[in-house]
PDB file of N, CA and C in Angstrom:
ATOM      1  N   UNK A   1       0.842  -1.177   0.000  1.00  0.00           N
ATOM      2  CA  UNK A   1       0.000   0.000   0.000  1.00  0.00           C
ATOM      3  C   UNK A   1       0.886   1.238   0.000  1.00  0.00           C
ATOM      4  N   UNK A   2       0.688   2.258  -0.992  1.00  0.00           N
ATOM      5  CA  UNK A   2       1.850   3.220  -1.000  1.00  0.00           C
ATOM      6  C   UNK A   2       0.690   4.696  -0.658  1.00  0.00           C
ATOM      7  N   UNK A   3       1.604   5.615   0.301  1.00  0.00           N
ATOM      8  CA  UNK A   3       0.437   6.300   0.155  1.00  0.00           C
ATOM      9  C   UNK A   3       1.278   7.715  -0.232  1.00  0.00           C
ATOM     10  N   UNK A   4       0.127   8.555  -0.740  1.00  0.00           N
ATOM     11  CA  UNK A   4       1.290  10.352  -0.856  1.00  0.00           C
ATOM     12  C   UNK A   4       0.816  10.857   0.266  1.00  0.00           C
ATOM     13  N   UNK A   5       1.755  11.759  -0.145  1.00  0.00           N
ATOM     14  CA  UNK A   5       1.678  12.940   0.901  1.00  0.00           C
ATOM     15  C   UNK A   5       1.560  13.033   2.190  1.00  0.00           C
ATOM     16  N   UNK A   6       1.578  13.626   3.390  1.00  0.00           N
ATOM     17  CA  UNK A   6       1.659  13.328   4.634  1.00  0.00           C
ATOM     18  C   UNK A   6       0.635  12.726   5.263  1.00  0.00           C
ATOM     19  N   UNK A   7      -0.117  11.382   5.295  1.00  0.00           N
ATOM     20  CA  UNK A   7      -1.142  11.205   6.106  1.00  0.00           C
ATOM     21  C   UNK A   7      -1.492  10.823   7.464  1.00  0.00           C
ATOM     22  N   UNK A   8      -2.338  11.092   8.135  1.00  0.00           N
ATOM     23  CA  UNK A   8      -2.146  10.581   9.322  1.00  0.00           C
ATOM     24  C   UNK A   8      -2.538   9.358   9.693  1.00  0.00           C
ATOM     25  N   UNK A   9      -1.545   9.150  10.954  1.00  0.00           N
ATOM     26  CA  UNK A   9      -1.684   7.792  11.491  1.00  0.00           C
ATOM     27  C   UNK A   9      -2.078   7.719  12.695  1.00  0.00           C
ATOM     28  N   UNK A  10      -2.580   7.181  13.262  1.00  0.00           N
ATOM     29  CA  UNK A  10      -3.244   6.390  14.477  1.00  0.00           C
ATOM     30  C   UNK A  10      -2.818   5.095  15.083  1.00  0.00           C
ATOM     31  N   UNK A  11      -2.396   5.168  16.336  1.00  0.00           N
ATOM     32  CA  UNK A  11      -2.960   3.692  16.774  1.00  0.00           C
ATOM     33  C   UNK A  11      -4.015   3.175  17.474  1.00  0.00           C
ATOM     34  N   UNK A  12      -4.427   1.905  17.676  1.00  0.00           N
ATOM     35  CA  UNK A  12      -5.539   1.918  18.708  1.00  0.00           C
ATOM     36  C   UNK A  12      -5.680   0.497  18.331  1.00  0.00           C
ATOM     37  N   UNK A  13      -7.013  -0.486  19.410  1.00  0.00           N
ATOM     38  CA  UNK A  13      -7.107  -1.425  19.360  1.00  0.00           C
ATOM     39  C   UNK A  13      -8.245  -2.171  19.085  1.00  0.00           C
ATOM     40  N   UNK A  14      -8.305  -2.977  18.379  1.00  0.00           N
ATOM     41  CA  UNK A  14      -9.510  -3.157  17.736  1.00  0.00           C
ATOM     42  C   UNK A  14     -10.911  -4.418  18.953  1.00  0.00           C
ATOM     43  N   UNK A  15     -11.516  -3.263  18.253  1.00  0.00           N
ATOM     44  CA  UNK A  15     -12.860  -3.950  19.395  1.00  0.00           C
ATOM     45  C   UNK A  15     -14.130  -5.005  18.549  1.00  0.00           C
ATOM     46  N   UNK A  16     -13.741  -5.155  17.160  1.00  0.00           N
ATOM     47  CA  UNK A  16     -14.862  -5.488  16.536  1.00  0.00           C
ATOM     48  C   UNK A  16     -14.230  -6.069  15.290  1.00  0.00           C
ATOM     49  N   UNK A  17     -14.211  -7.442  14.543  1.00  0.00           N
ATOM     50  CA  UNK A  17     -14.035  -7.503  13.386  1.00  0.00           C
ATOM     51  C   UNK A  17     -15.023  -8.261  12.537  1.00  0.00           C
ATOM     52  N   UNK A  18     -16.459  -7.913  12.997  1.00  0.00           N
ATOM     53  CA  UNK A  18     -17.549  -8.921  12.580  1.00  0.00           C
ATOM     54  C   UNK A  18     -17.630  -8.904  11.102  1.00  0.00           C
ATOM     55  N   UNK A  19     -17.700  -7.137  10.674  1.00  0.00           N
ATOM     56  CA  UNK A  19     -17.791  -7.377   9.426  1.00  0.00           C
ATOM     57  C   UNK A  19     -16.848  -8.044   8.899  1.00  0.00           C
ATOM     58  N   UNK A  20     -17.377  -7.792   7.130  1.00  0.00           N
ATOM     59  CA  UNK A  20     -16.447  -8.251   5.972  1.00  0.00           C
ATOM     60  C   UNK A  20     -14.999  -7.324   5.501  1.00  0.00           C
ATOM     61  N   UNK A  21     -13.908  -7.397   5.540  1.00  0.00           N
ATOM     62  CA  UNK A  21     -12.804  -6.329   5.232  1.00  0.00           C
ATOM     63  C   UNK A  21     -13.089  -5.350   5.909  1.00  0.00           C
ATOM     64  N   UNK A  22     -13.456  -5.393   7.757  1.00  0.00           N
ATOM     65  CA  UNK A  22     -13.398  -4.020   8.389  1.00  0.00           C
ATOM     66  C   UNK A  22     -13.434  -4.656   9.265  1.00  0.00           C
ATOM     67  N   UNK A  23     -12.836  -3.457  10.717  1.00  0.00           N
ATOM     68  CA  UNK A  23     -12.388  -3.266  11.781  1.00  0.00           C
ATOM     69  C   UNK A  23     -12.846  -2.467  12.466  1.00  0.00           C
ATOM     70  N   UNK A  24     -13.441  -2.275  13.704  1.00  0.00           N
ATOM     71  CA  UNK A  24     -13.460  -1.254  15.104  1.00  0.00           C
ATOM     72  C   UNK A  24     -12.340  -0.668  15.231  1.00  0.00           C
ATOM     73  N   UNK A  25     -11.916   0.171  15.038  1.00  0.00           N
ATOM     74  CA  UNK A  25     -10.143   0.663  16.138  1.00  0.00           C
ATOM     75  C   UNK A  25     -10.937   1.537  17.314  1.00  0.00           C
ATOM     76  N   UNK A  26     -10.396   1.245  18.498  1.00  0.00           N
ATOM     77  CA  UNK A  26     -10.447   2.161  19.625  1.00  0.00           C
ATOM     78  C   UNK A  26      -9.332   3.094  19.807  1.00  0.00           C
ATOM     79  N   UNK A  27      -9.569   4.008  19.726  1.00  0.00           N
ATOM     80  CA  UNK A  27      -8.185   5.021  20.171  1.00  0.00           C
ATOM     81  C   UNK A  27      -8.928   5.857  21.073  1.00  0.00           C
ATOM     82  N   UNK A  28      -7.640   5.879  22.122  1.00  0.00           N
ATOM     83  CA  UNK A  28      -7.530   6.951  23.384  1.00  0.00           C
ATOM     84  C   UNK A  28      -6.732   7.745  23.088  1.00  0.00           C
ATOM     85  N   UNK A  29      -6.703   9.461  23.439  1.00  0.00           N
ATOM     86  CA  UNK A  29      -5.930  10.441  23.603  1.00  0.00           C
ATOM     87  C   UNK A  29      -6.440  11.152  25.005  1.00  0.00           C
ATOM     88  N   UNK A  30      -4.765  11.732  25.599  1.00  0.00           N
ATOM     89  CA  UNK A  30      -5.157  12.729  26.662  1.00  0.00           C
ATOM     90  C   UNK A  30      -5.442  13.965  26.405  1.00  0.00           C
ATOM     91  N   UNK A  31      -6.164  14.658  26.838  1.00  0.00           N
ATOM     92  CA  UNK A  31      -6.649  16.188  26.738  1.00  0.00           C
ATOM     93  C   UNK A  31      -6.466  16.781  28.054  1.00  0.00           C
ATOM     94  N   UNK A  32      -5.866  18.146  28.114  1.00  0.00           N
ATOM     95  CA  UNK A  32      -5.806  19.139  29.416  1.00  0.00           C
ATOM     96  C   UNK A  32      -7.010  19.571  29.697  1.00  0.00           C
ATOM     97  N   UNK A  33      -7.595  19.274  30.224  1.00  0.00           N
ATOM     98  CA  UNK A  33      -9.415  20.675  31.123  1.00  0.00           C
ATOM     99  C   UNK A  33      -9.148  21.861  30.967  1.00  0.00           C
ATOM    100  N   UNK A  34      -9.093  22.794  30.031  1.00  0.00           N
ATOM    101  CA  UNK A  34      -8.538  23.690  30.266  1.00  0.00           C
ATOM    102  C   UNK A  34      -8.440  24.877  31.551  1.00  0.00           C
ATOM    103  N   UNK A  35      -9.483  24.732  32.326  1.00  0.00           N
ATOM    104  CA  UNK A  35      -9.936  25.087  33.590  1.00  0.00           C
ATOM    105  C   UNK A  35      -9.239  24.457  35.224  1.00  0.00           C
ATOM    106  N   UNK A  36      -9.516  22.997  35.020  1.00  0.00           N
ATOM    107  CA  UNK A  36      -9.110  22.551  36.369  1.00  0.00           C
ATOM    108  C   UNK A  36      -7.463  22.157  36.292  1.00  0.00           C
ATOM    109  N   UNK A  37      -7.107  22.020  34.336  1.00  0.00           N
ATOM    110  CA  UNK A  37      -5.642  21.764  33.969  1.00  0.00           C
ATOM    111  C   UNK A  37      -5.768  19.951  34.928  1.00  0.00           C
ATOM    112  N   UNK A  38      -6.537  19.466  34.552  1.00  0.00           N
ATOM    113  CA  UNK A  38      -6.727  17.839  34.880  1.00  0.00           C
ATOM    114  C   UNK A  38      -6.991  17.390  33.559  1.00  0.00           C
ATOM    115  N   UNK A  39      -6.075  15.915  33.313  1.00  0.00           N
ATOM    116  CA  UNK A  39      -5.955  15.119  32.175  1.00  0.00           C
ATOM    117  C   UNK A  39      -7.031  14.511  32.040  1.00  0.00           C
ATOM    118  N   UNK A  40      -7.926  14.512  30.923  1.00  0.00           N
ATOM    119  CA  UNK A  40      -9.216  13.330  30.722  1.00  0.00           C
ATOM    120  C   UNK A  40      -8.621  12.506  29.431  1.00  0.00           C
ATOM    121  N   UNK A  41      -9.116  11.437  29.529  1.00  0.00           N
ATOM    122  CA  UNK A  41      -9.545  10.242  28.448  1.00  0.00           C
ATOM    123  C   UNK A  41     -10.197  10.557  27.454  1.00  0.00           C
ATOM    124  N   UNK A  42      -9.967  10.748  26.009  1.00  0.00           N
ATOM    125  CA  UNK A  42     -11.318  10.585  25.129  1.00  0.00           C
ATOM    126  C   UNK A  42     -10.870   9.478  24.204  1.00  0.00           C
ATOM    127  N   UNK A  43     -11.733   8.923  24.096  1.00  0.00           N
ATOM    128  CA  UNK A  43     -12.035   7.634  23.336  1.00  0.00           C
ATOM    129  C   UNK A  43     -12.926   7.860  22.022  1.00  0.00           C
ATOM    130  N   UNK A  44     -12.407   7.807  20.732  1.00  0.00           N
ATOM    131  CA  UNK A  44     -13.451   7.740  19.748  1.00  0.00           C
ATOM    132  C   UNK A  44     -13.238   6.418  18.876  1.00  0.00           C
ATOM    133  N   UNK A  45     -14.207   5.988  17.967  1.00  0.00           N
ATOM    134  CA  UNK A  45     -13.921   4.920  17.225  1.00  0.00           C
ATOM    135  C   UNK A  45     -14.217   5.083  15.858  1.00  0.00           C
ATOM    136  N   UNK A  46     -13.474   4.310  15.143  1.00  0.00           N
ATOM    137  CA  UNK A  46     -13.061   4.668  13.665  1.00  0.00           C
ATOM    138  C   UNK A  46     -13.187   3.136  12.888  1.00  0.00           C
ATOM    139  N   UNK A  47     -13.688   3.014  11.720  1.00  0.00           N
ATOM    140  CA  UNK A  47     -13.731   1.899  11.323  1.00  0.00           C
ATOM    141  C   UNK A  47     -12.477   1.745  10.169  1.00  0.00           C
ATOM    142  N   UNK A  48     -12.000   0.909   9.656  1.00  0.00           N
ATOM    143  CA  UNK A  48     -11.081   0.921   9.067  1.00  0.00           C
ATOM    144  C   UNK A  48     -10.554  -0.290   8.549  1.00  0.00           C
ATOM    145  N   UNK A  49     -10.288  -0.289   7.207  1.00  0.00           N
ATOM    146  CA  UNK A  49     -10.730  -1.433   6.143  1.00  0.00           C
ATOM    147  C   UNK A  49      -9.382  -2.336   6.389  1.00  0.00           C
ATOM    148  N   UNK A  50      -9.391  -3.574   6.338  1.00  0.00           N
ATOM    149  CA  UNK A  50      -8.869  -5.038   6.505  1.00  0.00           C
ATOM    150  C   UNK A  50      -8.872  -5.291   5.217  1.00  0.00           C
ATOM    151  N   UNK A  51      -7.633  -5.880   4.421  1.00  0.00           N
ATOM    152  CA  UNK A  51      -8.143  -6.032   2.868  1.00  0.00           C
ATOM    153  C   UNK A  51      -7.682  -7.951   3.178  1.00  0.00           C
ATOM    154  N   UNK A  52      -7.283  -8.195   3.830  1.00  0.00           N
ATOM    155  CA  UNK A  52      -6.757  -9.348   4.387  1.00  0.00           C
ATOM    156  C   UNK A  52      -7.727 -10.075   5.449  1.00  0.00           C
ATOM    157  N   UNK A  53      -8.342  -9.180   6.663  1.00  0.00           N
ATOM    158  CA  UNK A  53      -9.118 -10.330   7.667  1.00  0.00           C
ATOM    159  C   UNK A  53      -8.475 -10.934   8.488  1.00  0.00           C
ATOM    160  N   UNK A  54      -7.383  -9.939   8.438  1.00  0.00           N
ATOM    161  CA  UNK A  54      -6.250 -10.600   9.315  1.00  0.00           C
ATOM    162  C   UNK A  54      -6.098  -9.947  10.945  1.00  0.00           C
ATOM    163  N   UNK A  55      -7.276  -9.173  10.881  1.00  0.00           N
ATOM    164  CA  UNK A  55      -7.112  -8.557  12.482  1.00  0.00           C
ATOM    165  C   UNK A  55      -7.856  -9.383  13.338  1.00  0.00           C
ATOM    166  N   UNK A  56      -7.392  -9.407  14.795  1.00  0.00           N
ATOM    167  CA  UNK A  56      -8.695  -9.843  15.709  1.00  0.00           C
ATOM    168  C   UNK A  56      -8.940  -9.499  16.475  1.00  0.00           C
ATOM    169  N   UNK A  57      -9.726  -8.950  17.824  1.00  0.00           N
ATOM    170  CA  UNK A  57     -10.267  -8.389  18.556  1.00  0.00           C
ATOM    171  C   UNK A  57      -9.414  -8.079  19.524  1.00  0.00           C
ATOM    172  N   UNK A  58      -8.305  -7.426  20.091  1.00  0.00           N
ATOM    173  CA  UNK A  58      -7.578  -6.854  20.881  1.00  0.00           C
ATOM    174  C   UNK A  58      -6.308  -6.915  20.584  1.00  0.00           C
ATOM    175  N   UNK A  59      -6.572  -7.066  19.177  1.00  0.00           N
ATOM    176  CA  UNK A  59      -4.667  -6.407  18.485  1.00  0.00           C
ATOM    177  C   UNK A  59      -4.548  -5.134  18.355  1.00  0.00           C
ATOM    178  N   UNK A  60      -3.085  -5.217  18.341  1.00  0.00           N
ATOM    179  CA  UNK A  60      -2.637  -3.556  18.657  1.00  0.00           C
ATOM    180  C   UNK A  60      -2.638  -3.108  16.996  1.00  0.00           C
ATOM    181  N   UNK A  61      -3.263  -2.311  16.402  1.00  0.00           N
ATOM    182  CA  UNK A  61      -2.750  -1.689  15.160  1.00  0.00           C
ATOM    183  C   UNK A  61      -2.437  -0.584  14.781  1.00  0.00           C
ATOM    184  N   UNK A  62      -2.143   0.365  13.473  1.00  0.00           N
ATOM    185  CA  UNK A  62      -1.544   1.442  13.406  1.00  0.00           C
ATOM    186  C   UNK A  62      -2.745   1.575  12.021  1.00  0.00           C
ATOM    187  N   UNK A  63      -3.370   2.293  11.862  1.00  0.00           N
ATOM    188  CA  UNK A  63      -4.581   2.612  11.167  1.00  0.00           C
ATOM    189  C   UNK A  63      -4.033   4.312  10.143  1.00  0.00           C
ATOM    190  N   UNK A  64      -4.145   4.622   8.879  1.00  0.00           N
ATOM    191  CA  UNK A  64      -3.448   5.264   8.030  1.00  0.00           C
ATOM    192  C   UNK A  64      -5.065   6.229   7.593  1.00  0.00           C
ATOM    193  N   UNK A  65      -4.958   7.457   7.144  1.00  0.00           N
ATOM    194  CA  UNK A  65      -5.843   8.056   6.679  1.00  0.00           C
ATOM    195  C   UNK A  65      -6.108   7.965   5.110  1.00  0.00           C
ATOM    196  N   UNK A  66      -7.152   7.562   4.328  1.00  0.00           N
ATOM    197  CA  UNK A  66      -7.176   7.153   3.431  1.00  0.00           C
ATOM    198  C   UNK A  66      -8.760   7.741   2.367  1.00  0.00           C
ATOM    199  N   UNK A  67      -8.805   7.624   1.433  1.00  0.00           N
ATOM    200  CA  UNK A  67      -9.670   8.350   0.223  1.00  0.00           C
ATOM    201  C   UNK A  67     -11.572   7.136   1.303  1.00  0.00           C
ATOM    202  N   UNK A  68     -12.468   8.203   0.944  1.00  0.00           N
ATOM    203  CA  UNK A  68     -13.842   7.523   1.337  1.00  0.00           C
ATOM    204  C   UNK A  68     -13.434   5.860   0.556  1.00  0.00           C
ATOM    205  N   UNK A  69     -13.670   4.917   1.632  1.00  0.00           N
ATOM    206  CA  UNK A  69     -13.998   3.826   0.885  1.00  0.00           C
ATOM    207  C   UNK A  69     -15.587   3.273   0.994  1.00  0.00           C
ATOM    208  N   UNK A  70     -16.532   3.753   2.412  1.00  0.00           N
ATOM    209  CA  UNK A  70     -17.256   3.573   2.089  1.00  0.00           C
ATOM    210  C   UNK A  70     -18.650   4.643   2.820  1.00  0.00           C
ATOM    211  N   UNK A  71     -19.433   4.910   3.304  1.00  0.00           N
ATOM    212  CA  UNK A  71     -19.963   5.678   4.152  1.00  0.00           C
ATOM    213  C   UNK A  71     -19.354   6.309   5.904  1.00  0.00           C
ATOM    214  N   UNK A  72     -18.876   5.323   5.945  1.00  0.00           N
ATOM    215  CA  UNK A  72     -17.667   5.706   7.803  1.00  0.00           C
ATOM    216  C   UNK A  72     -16.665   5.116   7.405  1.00  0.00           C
ATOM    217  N   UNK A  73     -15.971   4.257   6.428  1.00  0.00           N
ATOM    218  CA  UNK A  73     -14.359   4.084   6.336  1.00  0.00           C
ATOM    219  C   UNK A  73     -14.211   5.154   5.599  1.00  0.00           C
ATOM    220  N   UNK A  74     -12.815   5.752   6.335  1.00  0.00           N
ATOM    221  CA  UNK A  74     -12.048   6.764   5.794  1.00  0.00           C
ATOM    222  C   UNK A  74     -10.835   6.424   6.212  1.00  0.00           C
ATOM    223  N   UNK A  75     -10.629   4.886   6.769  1.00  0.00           N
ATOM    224  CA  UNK A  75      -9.074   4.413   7.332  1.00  0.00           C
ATOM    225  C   UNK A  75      -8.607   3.192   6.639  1.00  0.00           C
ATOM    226  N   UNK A  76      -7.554   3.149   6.709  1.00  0.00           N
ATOM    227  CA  UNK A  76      -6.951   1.382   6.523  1.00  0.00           C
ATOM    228  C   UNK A  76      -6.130   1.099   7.243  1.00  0.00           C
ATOM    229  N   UNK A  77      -5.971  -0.485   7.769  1.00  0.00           N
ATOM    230  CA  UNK A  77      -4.663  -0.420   8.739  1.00  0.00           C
ATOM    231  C   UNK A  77      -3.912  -0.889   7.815  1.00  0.00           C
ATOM    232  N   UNK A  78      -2.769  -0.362   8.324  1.00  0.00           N
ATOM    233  CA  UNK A  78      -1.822  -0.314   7.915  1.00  0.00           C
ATOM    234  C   UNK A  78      -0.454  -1.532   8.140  1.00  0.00           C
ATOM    235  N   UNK A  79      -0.727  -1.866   9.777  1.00  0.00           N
ATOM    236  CA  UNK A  79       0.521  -3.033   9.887  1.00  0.00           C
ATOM    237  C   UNK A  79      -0.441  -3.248  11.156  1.00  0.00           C
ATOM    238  N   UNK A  80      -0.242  -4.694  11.995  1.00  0.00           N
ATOM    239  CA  UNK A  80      -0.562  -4.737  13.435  1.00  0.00           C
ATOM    240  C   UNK A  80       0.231  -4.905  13.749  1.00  0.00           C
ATOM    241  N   UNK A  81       0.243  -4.203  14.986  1.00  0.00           N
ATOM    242  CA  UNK A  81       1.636  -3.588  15.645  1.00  0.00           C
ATOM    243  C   UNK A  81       1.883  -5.064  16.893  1.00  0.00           C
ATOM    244  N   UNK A  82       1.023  -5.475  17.486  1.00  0.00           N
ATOM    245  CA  UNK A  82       1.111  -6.858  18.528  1.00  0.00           C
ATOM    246  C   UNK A  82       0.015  -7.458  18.582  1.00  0.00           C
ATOM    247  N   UNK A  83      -0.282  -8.751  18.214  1.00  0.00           N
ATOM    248  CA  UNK A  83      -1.235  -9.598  18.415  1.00  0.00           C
ATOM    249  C   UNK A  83      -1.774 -10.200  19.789  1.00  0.00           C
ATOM    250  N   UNK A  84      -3.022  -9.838  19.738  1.00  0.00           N
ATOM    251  CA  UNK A  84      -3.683 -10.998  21.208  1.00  0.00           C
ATOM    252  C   UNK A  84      -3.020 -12.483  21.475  1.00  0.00           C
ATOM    253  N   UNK A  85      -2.720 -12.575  22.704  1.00  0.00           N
ATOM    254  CA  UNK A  85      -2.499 -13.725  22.688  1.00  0.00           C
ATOM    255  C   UNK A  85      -3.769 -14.999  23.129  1.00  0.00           C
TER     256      UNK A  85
END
């Protein structure tokens, strides 16, 4: 998979691979409060196309920004970074 130009990457862990050539990724980032200056959690989820079927439910992956493939994929992974054991 070759991609241009600078895209972004993600990691996170996948919570779902029911469908066909797709994935759940969970990703966490920290954010400052800007008020109390206390760290929160946000969690969003991103679906992101498997052209293989090779993910499974609590592998670590690295997910790439990529052209609409279908109504909510706008990702592909890219490599899995550590497998469930």
């Amino acid at each position: 998979m070759e991609t241009r130009g600078n895209k972004r990457t993600i990691q996170g862990v996948v919570v779902s691979n029911k469908m066909d050539k797709t994935v759940v990724v969970l990703t966490e980032r920290l954010v400052k409060h800007p008020k109390f200056h206390k760290y929160l959690r946000q969690h969003k989820k991103y679906k992101a196309h498997d052209e293989n079927n090779g993910c499974n439910i609590g592998d670590t992956v690295l997910i790439v920004e990529s052209r609409p493939l279908s109504k909510e994929k706008r990702w592909q992974v890219r490599e899995i970074l550590e497998r469930v054991k």
